[in-house]
C-alpha atoms as a PDB file:
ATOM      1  CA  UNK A   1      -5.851  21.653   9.515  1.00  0.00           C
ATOM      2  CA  UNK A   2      -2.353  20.197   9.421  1.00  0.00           C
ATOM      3  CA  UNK A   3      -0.884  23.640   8.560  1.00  0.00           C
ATOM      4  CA  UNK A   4      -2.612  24.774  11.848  1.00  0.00           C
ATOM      5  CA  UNK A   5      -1.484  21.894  14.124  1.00  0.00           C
ATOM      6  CA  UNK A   6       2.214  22.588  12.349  1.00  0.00           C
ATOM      7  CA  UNK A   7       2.086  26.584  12.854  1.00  0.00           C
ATOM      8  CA  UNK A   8       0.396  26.465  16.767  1.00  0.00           C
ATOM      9  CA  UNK A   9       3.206  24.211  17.586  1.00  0.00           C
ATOM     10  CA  UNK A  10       5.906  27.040  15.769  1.00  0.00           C
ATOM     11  CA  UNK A  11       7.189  24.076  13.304  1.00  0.00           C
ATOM     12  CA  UNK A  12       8.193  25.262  10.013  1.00  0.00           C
ATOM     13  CA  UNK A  13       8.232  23.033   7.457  1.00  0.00           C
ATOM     14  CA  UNK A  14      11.959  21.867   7.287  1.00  0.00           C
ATOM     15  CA  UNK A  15      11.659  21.232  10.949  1.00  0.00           C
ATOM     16  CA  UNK A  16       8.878  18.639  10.506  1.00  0.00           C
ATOM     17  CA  UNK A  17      10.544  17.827   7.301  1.00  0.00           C
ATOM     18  CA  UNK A  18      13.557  16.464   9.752  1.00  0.00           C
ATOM     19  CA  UNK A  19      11.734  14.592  12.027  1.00  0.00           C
ATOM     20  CA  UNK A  20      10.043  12.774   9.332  1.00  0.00           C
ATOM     21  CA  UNK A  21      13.275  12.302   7.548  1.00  0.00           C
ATOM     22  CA  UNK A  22      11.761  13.736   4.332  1.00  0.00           C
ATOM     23  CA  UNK A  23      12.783  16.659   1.830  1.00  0.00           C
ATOM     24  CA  UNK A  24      10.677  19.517   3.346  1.00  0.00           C
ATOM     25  CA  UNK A  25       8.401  19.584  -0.496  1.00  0.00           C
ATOM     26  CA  UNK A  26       7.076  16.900   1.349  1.00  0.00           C
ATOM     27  CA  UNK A  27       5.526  18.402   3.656  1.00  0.00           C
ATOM     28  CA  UNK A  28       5.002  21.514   1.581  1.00  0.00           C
ATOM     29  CA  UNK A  29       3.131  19.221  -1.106  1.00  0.00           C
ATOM     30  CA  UNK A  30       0.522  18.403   0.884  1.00  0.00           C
ATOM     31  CA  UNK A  31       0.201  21.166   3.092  1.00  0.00           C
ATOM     32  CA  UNK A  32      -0.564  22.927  -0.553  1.00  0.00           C
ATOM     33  CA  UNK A  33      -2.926  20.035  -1.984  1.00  0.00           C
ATOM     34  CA  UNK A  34      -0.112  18.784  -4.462  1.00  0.00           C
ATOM     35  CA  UNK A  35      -0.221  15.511  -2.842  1.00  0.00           C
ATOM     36  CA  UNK A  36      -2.220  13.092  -0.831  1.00  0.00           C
ATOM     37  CA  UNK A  37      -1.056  11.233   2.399  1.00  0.00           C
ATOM     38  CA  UNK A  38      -1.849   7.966   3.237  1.00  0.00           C
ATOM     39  CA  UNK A  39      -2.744   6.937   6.730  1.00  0.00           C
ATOM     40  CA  UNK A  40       0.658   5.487   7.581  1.00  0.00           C
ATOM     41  CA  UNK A  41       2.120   9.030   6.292  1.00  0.00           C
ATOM     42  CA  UNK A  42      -0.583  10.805   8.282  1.00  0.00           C
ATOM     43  CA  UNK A  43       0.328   9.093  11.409  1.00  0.00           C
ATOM     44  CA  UNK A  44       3.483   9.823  11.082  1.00  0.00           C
ATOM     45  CA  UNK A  45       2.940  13.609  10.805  1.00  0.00           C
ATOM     46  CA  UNK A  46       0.755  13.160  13.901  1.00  0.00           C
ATOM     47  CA  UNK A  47       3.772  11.870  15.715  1.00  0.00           C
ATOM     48  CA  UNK A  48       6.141  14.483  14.723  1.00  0.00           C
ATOM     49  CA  UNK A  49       3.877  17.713  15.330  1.00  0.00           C
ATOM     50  CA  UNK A  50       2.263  16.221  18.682  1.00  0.00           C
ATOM     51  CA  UNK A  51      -1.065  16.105  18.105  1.00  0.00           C
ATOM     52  CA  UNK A  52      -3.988  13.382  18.589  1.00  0.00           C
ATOM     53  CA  UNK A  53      -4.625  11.975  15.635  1.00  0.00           C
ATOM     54  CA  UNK A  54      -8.244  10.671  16.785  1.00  0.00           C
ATOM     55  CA  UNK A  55      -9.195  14.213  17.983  1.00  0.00           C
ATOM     56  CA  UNK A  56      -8.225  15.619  14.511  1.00  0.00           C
ATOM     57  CA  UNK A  57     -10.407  13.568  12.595  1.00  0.00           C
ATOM     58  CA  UNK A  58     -13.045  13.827  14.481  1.00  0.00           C
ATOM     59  CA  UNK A  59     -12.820  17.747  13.906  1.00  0.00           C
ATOM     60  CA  UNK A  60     -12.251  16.882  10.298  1.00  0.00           C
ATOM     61  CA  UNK A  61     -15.609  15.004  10.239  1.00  0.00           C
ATOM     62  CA  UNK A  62     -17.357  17.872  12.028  1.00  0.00           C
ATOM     63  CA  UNK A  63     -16.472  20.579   9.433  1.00  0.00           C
ATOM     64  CA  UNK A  64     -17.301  17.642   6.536  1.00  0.00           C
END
């Protein structure tokens, strides 16, 4: 789902990468299941791609 958000708002990952001041195999580590975010880290990504962070989990909980 975070791919998604990324890709409908054309981000690739070094652009997000930049506006969370990270290397982009940040991003691409947990986009590919390498690595786990924490909530801080999620609501970080939230900020940078522009998306609601409350509406995303509660589609996450509807497709759990």
């Amino acid at each position: 789902m975070l791919v998604r958000e990324r890709k409908k708002r054309r981000l690739t990952q070094v652009a997000l990468a930049k506006k969370l001041r990270r290397p982009q195999s940040f991003v691409s580590n947990y986009e590919n299941g390498e690595r786990r975010i924490d909530l801080v880290e999620f609501m970080a990504v939230a900020r940078a791609i522009g998306f609601d962070p409350a509406v995303f989990v509660t589609e996450l909980e509807q497709i759990s």
